[in-house]
Structure formats: C-alpha cells, structure tokens
PDB file of N, CA and C in Angstrom:
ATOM      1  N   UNK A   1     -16.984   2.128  -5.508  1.00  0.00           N
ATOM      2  CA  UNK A   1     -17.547   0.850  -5.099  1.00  0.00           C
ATOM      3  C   UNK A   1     -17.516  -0.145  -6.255  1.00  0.00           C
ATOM      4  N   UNK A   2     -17.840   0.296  -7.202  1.00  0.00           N
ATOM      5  CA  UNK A   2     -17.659  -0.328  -8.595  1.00  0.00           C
ATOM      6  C   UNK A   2     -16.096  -1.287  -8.745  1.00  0.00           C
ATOM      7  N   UNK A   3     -15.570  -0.290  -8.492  1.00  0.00           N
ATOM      8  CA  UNK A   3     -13.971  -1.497  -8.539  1.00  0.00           C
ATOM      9  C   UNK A   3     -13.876  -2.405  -7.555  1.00  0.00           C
ATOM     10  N   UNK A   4     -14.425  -2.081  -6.049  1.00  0.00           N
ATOM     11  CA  UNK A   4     -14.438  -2.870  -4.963  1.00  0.00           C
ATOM     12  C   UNK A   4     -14.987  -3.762  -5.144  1.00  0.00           C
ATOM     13  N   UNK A   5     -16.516  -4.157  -5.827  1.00  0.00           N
ATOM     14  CA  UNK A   5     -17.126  -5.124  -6.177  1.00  0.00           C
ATOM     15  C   UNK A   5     -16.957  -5.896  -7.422  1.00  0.00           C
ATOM     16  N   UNK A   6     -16.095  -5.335  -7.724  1.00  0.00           N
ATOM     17  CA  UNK A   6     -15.668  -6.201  -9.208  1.00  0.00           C
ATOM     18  C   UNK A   6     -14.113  -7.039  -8.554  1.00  0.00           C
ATOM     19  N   UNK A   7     -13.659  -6.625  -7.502  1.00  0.00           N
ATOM     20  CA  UNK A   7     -12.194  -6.857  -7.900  1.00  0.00           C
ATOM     21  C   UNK A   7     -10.853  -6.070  -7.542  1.00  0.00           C
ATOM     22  N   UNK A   8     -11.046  -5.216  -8.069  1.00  0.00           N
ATOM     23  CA  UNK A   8     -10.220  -4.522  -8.813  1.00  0.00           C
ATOM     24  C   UNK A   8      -9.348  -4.054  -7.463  1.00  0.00           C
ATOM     25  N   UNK A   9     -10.203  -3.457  -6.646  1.00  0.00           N
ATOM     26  CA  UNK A   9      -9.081  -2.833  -5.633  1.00  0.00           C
ATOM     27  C   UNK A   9     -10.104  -3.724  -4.098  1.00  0.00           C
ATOM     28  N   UNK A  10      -9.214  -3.423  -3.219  1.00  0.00           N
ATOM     29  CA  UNK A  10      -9.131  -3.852  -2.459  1.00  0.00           C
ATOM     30  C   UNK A  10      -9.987  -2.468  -1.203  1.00  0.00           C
ATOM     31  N   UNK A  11     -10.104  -1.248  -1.649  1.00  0.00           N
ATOM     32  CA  UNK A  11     -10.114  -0.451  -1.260  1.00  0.00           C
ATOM     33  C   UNK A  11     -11.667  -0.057  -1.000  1.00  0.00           C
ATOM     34  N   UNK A  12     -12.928   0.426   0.169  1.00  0.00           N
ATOM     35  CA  UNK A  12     -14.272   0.449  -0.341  1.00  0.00           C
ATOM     36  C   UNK A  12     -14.414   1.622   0.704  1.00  0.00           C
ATOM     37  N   UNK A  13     -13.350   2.847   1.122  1.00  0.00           N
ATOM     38  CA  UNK A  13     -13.767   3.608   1.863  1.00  0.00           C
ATOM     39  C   UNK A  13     -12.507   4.886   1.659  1.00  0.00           C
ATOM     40  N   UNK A  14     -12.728   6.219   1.840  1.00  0.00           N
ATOM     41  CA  UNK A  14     -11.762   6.602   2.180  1.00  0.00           C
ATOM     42  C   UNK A  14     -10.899   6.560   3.014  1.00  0.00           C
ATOM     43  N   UNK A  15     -11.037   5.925   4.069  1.00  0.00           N
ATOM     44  CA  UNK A  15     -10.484   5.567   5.119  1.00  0.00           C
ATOM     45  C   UNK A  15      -8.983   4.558   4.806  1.00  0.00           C
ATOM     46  N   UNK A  16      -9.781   3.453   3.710  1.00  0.00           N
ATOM     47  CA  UNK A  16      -8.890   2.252   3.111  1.00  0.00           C
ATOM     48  C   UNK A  16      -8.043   3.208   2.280  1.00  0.00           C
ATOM     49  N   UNK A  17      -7.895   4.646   2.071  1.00  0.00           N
ATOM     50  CA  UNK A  17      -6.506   4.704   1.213  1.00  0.00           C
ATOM     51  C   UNK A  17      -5.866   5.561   2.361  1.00  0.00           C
ATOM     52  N   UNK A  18      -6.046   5.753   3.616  1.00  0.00           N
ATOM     53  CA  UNK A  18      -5.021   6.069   4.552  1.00  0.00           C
ATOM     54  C   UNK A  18      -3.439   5.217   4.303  1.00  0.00           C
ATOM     55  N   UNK A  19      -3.113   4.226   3.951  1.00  0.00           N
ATOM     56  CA  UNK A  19      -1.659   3.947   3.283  1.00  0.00           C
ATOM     57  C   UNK A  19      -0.498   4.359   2.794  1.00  0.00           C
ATOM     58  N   UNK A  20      -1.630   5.318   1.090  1.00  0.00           N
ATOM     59  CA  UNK A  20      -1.030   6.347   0.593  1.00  0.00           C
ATOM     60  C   UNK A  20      -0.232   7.355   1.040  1.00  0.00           C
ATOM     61  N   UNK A  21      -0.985   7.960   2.209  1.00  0.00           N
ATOM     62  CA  UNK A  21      -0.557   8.874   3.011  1.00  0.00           C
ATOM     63  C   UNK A  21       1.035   8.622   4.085  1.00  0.00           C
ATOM     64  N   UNK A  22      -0.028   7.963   4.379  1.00  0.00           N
ATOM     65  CA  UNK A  22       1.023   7.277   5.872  1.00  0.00           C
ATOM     66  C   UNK A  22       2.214   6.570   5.229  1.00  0.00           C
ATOM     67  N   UNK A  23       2.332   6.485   4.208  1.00  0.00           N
ATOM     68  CA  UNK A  23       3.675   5.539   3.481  1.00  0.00           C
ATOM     69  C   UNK A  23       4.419   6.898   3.134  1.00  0.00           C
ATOM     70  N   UNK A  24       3.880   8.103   3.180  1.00  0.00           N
ATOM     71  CA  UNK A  24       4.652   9.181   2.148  1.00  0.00           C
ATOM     72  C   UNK A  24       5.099  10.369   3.395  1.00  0.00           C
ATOM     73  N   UNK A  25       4.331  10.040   4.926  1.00  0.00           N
ATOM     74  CA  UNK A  25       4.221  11.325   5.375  1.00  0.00           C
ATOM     75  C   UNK A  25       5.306  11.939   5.921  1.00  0.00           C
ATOM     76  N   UNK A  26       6.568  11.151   6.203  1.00  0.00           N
ATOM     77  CA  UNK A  26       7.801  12.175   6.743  1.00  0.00           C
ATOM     78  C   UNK A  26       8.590  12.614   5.383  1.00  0.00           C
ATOM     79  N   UNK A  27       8.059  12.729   4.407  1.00  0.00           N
ATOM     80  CA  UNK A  27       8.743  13.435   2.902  1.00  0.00           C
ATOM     81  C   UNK A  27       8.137  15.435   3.439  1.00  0.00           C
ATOM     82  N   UNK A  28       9.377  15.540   3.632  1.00  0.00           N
ATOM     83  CA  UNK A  28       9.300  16.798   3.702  1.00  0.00           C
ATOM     84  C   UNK A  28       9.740  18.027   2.644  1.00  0.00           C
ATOM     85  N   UNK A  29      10.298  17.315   2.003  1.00  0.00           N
ATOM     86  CA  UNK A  29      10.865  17.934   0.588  1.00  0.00           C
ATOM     87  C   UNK A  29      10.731  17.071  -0.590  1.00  0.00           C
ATOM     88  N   UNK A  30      10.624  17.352  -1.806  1.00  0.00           N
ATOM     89  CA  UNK A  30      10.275  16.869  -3.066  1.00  0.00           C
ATOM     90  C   UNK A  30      11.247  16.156  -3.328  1.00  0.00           C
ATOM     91  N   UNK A  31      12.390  15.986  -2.722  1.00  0.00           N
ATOM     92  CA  UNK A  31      13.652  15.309  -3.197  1.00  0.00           C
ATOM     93  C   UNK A  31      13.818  14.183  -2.241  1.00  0.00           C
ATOM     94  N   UNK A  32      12.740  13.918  -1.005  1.00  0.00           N
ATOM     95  CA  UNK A  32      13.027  12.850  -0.181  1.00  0.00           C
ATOM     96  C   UNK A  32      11.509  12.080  -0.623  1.00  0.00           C
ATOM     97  N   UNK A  33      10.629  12.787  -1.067  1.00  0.00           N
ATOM     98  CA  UNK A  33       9.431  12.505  -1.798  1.00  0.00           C
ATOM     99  C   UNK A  33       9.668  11.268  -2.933  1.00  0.00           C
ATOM    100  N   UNK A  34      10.458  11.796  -3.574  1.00  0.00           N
ATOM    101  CA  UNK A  34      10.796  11.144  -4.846  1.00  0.00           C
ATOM    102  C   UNK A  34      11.794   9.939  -4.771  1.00  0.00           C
ATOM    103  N   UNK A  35      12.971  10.394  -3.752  1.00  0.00           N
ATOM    104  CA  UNK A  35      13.413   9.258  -3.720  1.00  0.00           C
ATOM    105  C   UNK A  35      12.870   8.033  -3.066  1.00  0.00           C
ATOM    106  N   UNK A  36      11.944   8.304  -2.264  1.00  0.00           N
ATOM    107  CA  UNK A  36      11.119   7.236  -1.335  1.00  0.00           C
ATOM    108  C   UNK A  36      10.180   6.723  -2.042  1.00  0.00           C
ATOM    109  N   UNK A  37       9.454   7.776  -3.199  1.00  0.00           N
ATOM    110  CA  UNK A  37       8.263   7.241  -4.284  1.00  0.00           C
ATOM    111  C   UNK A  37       9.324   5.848  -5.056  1.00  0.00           C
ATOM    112  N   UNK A  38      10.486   6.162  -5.454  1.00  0.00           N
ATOM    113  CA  UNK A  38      11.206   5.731  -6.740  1.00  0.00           C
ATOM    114  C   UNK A  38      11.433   3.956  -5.708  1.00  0.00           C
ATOM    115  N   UNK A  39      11.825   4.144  -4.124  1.00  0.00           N
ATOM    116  CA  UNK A  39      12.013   2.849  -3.645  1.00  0.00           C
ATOM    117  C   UNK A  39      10.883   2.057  -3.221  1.00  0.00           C
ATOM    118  N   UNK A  40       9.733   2.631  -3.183  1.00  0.00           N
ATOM    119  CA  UNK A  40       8.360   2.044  -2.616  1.00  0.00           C
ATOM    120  C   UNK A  40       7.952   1.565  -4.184  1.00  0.00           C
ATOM    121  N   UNK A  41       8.029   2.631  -5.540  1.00  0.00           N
ATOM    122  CA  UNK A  41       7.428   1.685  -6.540  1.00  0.00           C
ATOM    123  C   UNK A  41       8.088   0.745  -6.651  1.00  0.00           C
ATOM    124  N   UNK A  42       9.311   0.499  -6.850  1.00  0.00           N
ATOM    125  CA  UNK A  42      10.226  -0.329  -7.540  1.00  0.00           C
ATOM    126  C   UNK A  42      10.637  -1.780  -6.665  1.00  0.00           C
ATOM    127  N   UNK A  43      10.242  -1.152  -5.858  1.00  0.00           N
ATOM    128  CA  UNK A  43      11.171  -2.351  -4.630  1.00  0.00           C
ATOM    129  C   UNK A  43       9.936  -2.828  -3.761  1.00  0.00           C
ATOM    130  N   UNK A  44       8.899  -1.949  -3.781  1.00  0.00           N
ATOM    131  CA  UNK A  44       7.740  -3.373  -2.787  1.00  0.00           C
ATOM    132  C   UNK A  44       6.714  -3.923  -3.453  1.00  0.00           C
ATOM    133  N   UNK A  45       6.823  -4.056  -5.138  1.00  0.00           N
ATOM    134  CA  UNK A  45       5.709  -4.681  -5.674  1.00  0.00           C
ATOM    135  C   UNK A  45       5.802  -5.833  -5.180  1.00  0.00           C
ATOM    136  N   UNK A  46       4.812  -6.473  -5.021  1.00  0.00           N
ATOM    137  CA  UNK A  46       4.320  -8.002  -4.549  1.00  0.00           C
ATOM    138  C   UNK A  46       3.150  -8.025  -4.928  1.00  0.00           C
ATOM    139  N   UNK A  47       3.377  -9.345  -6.087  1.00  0.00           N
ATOM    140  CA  UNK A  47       1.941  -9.487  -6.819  1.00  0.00           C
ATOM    141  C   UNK A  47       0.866 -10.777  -5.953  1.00  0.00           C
ATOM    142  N   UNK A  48      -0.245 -10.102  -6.272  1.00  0.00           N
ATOM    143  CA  UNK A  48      -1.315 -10.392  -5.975  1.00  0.00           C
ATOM    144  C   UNK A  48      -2.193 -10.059  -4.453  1.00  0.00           C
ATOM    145  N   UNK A  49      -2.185  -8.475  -4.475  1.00  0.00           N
ATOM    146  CA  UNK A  49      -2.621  -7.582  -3.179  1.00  0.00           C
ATOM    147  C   UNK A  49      -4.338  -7.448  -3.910  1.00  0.00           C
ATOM    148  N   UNK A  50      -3.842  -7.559  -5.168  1.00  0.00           N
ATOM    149  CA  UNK A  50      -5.417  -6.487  -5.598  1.00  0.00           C
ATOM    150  C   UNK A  50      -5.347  -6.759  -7.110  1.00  0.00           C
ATOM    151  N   UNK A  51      -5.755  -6.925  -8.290  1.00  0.00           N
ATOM    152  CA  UNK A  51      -5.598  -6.632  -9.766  1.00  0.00           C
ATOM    153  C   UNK A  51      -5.394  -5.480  -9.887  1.00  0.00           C
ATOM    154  N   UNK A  52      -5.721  -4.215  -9.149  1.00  0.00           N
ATOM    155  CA  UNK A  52      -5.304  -3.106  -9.932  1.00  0.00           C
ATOM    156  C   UNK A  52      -3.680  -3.376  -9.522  1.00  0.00           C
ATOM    157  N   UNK A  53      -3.171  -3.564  -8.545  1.00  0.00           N
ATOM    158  CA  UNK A  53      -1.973  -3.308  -7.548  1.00  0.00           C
ATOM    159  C   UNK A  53      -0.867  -3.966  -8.967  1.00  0.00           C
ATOM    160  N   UNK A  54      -1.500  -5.663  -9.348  1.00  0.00           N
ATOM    161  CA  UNK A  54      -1.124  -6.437 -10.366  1.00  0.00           C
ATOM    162  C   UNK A  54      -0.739  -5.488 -11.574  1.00  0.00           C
ATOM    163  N   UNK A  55      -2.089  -4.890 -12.024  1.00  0.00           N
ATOM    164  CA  UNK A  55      -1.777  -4.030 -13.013  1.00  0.00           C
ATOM    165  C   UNK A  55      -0.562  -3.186 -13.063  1.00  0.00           C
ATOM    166  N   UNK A  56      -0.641  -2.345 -12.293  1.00  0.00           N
ATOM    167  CA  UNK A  56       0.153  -1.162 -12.091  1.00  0.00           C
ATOM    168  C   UNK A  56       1.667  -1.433 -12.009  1.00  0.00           C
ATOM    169  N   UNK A  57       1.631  -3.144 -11.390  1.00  0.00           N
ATOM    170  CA  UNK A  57       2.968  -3.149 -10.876  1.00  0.00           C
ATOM    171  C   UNK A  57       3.919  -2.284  -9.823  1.00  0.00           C
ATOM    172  N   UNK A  58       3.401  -1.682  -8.812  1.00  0.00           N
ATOM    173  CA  UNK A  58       3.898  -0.367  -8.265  1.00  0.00           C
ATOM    174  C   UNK A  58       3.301  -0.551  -6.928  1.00  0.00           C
ATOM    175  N   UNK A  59       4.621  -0.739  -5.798  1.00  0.00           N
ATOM    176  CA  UNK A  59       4.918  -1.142  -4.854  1.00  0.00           C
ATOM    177  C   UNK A  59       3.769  -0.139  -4.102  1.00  0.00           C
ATOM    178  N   UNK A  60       3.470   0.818  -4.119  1.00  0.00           N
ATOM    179  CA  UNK A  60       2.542   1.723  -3.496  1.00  0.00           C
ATOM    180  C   UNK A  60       1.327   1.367  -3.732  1.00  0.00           C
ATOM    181  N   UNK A  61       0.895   0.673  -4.306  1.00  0.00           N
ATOM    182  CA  UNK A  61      -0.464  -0.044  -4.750  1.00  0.00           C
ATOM    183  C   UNK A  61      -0.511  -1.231  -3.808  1.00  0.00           C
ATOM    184  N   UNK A  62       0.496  -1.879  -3.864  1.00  0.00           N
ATOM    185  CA  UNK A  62       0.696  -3.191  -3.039  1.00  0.00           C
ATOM    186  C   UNK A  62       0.679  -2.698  -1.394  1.00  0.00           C
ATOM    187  N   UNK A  63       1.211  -1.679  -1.305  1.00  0.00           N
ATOM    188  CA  UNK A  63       1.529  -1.368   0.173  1.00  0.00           C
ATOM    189  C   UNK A  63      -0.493  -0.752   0.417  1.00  0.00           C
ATOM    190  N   UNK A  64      -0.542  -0.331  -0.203  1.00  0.00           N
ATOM    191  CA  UNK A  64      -1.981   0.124   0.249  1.00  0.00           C
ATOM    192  C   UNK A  64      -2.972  -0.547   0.251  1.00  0.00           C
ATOM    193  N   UNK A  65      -3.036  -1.491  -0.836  1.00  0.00           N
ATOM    194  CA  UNK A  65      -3.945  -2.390  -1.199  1.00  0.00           C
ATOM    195  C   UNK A  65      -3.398  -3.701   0.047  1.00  0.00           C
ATOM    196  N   UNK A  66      -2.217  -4.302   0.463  1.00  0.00           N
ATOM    197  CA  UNK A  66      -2.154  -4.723   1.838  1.00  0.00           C
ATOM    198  C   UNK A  66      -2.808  -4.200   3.378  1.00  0.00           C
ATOM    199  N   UNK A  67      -2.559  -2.828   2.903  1.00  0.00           N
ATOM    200  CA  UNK A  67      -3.342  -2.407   4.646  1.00  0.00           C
ATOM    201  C   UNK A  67      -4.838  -2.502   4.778  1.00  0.00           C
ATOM    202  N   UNK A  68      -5.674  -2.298   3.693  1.00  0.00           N
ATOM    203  CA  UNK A  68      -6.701  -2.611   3.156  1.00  0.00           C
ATOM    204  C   UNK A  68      -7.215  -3.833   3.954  1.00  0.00           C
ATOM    205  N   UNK A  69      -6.002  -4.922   3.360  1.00  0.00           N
ATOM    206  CA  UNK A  69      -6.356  -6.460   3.685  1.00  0.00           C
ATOM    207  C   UNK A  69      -6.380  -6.612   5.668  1.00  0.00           C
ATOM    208  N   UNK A  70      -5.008  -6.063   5.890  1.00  0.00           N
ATOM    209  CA  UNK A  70      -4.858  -6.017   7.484  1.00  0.00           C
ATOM    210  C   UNK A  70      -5.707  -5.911   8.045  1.00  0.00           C
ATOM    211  N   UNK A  71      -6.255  -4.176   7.805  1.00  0.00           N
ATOM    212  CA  UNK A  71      -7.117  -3.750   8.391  1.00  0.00           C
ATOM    213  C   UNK A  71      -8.453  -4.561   8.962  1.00  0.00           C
ATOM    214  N   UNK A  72      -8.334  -5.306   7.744  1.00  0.00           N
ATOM    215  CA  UNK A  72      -9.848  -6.294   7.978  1.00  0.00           C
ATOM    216  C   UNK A  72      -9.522  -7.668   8.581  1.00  0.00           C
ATOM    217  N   UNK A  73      -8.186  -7.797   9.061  1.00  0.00           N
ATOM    218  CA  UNK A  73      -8.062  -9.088   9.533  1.00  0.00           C
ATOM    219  C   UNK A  73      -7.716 -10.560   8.743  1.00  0.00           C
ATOM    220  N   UNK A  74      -7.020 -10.242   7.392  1.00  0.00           N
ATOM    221  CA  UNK A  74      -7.306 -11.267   6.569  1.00  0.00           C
ATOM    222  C   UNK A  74      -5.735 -11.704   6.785  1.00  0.00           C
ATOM    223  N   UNK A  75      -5.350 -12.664   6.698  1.00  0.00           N
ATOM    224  CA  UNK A  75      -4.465 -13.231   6.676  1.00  0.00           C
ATOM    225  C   UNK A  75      -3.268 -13.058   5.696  1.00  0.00           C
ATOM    226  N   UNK A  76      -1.873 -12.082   5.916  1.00  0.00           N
ATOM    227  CA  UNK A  76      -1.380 -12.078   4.725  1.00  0.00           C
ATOM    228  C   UNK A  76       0.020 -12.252   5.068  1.00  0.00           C
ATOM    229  N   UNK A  77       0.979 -12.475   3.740  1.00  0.00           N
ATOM    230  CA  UNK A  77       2.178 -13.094   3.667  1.00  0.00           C
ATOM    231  C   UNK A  77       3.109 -12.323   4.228  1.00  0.00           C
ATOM    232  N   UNK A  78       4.444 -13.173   5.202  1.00  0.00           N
ATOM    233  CA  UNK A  78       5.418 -12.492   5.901  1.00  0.00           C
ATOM    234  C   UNK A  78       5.702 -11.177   5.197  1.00  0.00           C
ATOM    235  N   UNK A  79       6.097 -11.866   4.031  1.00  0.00           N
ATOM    236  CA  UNK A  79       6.723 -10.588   3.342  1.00  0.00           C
ATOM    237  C   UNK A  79       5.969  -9.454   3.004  1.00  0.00           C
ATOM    238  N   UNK A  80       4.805  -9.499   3.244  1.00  0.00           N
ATOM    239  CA  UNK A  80       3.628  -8.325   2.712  1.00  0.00           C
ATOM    240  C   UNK A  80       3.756  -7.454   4.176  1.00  0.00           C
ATOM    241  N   UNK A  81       3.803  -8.131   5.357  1.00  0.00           N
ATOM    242  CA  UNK A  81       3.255  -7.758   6.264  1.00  0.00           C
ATOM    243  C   UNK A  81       5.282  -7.089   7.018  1.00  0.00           C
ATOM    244  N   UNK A  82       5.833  -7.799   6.487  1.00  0.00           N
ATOM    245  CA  UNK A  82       7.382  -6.496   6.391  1.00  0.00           C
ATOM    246  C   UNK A  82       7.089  -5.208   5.650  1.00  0.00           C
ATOM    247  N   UNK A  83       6.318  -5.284   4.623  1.00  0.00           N
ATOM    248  CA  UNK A  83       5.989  -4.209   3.733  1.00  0.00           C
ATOM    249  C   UNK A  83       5.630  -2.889   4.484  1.00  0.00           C
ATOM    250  N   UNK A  84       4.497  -3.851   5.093  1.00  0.00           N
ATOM    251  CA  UNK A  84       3.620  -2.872   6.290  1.00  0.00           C
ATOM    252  C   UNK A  84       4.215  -2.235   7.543  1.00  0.00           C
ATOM    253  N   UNK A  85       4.737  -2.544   8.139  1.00  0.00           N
ATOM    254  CA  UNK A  85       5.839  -2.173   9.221  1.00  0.00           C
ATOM    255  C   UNK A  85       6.797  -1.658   8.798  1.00  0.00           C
ATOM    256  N   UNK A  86       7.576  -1.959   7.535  1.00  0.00           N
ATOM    257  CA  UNK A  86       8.478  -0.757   7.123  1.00  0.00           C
ATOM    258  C   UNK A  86       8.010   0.695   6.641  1.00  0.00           C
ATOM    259  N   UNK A  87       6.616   0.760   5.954  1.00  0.00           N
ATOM    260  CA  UNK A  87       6.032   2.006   5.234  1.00  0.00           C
ATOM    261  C   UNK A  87       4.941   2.714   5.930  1.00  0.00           C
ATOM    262  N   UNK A  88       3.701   1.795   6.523  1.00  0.00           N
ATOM    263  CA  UNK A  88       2.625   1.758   7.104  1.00  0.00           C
ATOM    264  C   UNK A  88       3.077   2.255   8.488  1.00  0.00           C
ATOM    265  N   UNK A  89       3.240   0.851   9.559  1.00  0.00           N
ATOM    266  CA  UNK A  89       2.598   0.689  10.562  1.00  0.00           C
ATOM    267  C   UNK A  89       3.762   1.442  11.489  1.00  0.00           C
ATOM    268  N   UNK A  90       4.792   1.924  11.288  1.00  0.00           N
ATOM    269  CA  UNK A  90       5.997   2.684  12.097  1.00  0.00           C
ATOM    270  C   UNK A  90       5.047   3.694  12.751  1.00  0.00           C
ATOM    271  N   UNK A  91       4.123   4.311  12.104  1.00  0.00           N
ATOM    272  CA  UNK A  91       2.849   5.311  12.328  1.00  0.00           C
ATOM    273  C   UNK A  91       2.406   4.787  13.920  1.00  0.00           C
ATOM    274  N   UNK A  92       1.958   3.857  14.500  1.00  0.00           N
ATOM    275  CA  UNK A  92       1.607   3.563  15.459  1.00  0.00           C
ATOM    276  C   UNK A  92       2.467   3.523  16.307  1.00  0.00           C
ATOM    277  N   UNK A  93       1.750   4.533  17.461  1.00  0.00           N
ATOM    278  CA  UNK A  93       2.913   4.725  18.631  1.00  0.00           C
ATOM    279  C   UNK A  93       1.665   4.856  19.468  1.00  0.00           C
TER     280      UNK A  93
END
C-alpha cells in the first residue's frame, strides 16, 4: 500500500497484478517464456503507466501497471490500450 499511496505503482491489490500472469500464460516452455519476456520488456515500454513502470523501463511493468489503470476505468492512450489486447485482454472469451 505504501507504494500505491506514494505513487509508485499503480497496483493496491493482488488482484491488480493479474497482468503479470495473463501476459505470460501460454509460455509453456522456458524458451517461449523468454522469448516473449525479451519482446514484452523491450518492445512495450511506454512511459508514464506508473514511476516504478518509468523506472524499470520494462514493457511488463507498463503492460501491468496499464491494466491496473483499465481496470478502474481511467482513460488511457491508443497505444497503451493495443498493449492490452495484444498481451492482456486476448484472455477474455
């Protein structure tokens, strides 16, 4: 809660890091793991989801720290919300 109320993350439940998961879950082997970790850090940073997300620089921060935002209804950028539908929201069926 401490980071939530400072800032820092975007995140104030376990629930809010369901992202993590759901961005990683058809890696069925360590080698589709990694290559999907290596294109989610590198390729979906988009700054300003969260300061930690900022910090880290690392597209998996951004993707989580976005669903965070969704979840609650807040208004966010085309390109954030491609983020989400490519990693996230495919999950909903």
């Amino acid at each position: 809660m401490r980071n939530y109320e400072s800032g820092a993350l975007a995140s104030k439940s376990i629930e809010d890091l369901l992202a993590h998961i759901l961005t990683f879950q058809e890696c069925d082997t360590v080698g589709v793991f990694t290559e999907l970790e290596w294109e989610v850090k590198y390729q979906a940073f988009i700054k300003g989801m969260s300061g930690y997300a900022d910090a880290k620089r690392d597209g998996a921060e951004t993707i989580a720290e976005a669903f965070v935002r969704y979840r609650r209804g807040e208004e966010l950028p085309d390109s954030v919300i491609e983020l989400l539908n490519k990693y996230v929201e495919r999950w909903k069926k």
